[in-house]
N, C-alpha and C. Protein backbone atom coordinates (compact mmCIF):
# COMPACT_ATOMS: atom_id res chain seq x y z
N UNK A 1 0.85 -1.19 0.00
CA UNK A 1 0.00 0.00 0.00
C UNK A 1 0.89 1.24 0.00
N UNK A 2 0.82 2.47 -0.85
CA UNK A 2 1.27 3.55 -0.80
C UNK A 2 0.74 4.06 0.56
N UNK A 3 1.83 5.66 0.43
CA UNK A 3 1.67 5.98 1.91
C UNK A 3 -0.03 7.19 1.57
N UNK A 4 -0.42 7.24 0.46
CA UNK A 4 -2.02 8.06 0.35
C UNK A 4 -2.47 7.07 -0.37
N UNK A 5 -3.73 6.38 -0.46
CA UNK A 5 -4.57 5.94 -1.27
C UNK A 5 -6.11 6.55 -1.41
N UNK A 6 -6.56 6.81 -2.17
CA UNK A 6 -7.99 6.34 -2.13
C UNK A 6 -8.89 5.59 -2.47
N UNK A 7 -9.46 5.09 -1.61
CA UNK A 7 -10.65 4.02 -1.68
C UNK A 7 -12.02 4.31 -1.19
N UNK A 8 -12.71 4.30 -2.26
CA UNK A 8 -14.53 4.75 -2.67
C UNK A 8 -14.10 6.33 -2.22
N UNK A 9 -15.09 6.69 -0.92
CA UNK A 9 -14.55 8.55 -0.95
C UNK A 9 -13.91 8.75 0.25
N UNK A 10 -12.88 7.67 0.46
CA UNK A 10 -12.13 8.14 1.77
C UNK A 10 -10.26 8.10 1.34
N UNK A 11 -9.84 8.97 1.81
CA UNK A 11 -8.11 9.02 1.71
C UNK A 11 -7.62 8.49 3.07
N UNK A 12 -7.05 7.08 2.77
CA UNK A 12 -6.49 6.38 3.39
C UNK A 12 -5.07 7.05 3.48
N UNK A 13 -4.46 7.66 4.96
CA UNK A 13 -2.74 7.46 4.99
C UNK A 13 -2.43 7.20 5.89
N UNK A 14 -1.54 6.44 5.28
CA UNK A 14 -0.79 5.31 6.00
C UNK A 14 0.64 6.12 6.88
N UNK A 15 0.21 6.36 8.20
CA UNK A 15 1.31 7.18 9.09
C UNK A 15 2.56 6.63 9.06
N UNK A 16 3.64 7.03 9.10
CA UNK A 16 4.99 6.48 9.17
C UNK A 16 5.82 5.38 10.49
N UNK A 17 6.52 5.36 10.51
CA UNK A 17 7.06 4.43 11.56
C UNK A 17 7.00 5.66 12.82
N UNK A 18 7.92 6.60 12.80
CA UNK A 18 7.97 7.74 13.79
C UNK A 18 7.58 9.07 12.58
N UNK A 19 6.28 9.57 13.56
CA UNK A 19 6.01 11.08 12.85
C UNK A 19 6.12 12.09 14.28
N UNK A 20 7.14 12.50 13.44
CA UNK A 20 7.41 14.35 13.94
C UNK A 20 8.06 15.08 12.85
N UNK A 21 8.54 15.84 13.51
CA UNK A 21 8.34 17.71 12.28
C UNK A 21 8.81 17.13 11.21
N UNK A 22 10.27 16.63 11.06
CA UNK A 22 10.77 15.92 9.81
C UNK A 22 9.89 15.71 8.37
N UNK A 23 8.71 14.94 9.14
CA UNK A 23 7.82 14.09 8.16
C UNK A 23 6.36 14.97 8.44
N UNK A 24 6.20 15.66 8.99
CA UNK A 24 4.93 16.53 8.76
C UNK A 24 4.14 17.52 7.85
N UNK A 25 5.43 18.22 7.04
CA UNK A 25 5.28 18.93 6.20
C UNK A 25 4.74 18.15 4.74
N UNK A 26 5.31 17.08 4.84
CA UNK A 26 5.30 16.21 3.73
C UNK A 26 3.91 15.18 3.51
N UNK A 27 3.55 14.83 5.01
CA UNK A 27 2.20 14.26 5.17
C UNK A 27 1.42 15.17 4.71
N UNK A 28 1.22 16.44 5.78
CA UNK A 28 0.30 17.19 5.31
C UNK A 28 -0.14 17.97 3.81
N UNK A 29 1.02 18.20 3.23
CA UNK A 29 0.52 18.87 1.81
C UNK A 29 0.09 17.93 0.96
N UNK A 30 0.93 16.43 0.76
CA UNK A 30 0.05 15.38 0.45
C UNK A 30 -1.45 15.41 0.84
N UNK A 31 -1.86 15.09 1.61
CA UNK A 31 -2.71 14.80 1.89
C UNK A 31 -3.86 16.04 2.07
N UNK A 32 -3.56 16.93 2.12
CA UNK A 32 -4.34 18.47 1.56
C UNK A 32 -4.86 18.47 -0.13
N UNK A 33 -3.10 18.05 -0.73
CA UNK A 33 -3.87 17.78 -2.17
C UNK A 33 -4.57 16.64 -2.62
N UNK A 34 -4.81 15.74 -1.81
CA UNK A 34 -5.93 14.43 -2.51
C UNK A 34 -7.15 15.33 -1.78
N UNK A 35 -7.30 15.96 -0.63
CA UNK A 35 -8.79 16.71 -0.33
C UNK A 35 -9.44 17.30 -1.51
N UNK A 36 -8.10 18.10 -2.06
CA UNK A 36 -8.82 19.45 -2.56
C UNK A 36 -9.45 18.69 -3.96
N UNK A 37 -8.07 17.96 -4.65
CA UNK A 37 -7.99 17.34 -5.93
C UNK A 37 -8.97 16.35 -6.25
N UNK A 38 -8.95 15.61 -5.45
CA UNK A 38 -9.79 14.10 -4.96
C UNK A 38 -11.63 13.89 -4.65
N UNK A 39 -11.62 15.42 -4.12
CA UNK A 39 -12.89 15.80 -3.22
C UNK A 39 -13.34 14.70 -2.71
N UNK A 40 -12.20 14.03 -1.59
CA UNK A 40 -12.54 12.65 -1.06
C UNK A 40 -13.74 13.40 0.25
N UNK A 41 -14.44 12.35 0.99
CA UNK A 41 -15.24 12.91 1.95
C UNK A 41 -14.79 12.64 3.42
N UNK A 42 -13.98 11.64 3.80
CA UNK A 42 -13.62 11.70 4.53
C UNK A 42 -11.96 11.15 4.87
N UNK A 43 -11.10 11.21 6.08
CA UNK A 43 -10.09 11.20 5.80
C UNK A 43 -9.51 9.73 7.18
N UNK A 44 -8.66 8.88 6.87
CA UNK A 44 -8.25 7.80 7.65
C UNK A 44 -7.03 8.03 8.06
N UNK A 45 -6.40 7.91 9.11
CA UNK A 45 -5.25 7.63 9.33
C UNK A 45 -5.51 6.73 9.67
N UNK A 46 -4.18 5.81 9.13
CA UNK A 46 -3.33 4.40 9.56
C UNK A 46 -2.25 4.13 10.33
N UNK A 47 -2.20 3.75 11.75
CA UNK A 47 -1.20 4.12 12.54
C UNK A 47 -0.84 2.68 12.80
N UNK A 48 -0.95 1.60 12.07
CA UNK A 48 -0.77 0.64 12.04
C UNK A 48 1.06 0.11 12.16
N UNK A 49 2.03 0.99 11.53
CA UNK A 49 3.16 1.20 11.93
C UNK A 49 3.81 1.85 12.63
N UNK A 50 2.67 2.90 13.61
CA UNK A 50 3.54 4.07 14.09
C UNK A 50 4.26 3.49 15.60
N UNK A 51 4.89 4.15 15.95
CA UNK A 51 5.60 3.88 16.98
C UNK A 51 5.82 5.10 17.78
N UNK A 52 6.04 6.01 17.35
CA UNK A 52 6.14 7.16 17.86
C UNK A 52 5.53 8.07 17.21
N UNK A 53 4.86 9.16 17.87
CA UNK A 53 4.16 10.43 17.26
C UNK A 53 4.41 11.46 18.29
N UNK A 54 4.65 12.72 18.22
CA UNK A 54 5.24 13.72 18.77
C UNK A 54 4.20 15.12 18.60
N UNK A 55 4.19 15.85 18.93
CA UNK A 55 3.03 16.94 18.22
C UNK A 55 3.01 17.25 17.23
N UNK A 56 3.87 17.29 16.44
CA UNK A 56 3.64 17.71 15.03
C UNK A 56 2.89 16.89 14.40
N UNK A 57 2.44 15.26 14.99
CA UNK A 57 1.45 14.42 14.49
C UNK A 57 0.10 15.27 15.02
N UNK A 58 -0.39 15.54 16.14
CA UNK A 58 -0.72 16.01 16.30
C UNK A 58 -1.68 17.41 15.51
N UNK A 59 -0.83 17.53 15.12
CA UNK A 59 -1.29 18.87 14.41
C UNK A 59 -1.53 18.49 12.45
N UNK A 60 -0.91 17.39 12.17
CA UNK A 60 -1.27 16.45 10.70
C UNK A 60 -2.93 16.86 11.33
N UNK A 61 -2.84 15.86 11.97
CA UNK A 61 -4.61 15.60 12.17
C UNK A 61 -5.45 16.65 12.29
N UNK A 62 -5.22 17.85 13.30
CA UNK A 62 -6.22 18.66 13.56
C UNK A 62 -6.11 19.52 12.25
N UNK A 63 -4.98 19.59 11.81
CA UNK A 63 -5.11 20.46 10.05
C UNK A 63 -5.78 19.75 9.10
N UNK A 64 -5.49 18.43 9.12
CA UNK A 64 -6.65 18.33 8.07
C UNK A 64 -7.94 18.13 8.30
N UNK A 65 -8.45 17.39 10.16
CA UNK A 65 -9.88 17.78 10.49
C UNK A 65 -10.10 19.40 10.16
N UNK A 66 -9.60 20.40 10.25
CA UNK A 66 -10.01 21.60 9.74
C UNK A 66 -10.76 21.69 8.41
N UNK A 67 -9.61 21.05 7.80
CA UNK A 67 -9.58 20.96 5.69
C UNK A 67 -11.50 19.89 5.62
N UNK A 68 -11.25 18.93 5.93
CA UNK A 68 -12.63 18.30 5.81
C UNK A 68 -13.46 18.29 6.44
N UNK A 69 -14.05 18.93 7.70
CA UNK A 69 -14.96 19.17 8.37
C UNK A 69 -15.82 20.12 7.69
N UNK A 70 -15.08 21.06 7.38
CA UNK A 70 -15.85 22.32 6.22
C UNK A 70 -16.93 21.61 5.09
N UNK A 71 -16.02 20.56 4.72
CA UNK A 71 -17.32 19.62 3.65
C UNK A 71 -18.13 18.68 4.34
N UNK A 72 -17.64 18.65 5.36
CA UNK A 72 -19.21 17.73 6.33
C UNK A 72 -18.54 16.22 6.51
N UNK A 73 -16.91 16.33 6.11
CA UNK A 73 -16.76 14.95 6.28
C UNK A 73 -15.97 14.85 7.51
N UNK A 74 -15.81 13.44 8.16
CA UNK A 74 -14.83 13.21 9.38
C UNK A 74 -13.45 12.80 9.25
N UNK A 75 -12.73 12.47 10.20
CA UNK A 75 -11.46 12.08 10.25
C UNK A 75 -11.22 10.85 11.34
N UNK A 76 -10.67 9.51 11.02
CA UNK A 76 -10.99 8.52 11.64
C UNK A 76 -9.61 8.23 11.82
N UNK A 77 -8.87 7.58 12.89
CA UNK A 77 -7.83 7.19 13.04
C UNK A 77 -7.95 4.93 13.59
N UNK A 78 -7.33 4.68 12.92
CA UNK A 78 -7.19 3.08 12.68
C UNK A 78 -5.89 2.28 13.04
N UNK A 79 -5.82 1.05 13.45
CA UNK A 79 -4.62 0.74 14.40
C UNK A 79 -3.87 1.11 15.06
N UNK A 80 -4.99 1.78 16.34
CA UNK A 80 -4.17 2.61 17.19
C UNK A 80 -4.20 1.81 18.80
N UNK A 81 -2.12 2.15 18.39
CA UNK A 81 -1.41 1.00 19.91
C UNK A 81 -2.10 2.01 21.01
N UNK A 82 -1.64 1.74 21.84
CA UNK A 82 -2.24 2.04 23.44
C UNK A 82 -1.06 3.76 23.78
N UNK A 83 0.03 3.63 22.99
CA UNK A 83 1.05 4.68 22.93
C UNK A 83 -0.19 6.01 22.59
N UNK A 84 -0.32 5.61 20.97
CA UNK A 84 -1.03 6.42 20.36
C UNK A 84 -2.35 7.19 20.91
N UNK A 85 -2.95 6.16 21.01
CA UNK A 85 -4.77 6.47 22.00
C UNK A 85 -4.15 7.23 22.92
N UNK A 86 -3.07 6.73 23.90
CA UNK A 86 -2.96 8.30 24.89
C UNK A 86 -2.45 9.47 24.32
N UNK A 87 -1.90 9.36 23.21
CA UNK A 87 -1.64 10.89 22.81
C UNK A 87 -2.74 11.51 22.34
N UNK A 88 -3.68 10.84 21.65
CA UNK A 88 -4.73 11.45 20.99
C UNK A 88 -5.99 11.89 21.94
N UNK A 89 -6.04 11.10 23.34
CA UNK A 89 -6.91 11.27 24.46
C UNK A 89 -6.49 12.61 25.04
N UNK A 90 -4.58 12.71 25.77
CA UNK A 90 -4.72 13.84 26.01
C UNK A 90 -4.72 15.23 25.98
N UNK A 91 -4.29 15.34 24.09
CA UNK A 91 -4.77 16.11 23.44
C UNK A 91 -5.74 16.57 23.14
N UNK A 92 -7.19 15.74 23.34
CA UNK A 92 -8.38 16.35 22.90
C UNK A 92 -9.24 15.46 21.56
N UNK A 93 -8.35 15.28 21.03
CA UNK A 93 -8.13 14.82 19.64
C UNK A 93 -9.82 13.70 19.60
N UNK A 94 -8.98 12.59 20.26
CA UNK A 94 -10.39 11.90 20.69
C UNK A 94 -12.09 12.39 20.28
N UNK A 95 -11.78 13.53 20.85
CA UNK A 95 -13.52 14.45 20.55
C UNK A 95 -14.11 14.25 19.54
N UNK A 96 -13.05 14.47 18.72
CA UNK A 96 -12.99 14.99 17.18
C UNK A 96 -13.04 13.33 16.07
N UNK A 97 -11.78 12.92 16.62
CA UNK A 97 -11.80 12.27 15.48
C UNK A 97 -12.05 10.63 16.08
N UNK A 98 -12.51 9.57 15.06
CA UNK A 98 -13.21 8.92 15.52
C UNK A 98 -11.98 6.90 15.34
N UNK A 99 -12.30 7.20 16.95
CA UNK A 99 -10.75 6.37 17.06
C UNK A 99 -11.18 4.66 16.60
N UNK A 100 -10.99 3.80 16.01
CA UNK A 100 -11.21 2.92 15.91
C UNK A 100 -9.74 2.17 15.45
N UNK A 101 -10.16 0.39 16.86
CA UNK A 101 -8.79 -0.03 16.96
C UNK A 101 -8.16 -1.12 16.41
């Protein structure tokens, strides 16, 4: 699997091994242009490899819940270790986006 896919109207990406600042810039504009380009409806992260996430993951997510909420769609996060779920719990994140494990 590439690290963006889409499948039916959702953009699947597939998070990295460790995401921080390094790799943030690069997630995010990707994945801004399958929104805009794509007019997918909603958006997945795959944390199925991650190991580490730092805030700048953090902020992948709440930038693009920004980008697709405007069109009415959600943002779902998928194979998430017990590391992850607490970052996303005590951030807030949780609220928002819809954690499934």
């Amino acid at each position: 699997m590439e690290d963006f896919q889409i499948i039916d109207n959702c953009l699947m990406v597939r998070m990295p091994k460790e995401v921080d600042h390094h790799l943030a810039s690069y997630i995010s504009e990707n994945a801004d242009h399958y929104i805009m380009e794509d007019e997918v409806e909603h958006v997945v992260f795959d944390f199925e490899d991650t190991r580490f996430m730092d805030s700048s993951g953090i902020g992948i997510i709440m930038g693009r819940y920004r980008k697709i909420a405007c069109f009415g769609g959600r943002v779902y996060a998928i194979h998430v270790d017990r590391q992850i779920r607490r970052i996303l719990d005590l951030s807030g994140l949780n609220k928002i986006v819809e954690v499934i494990s």
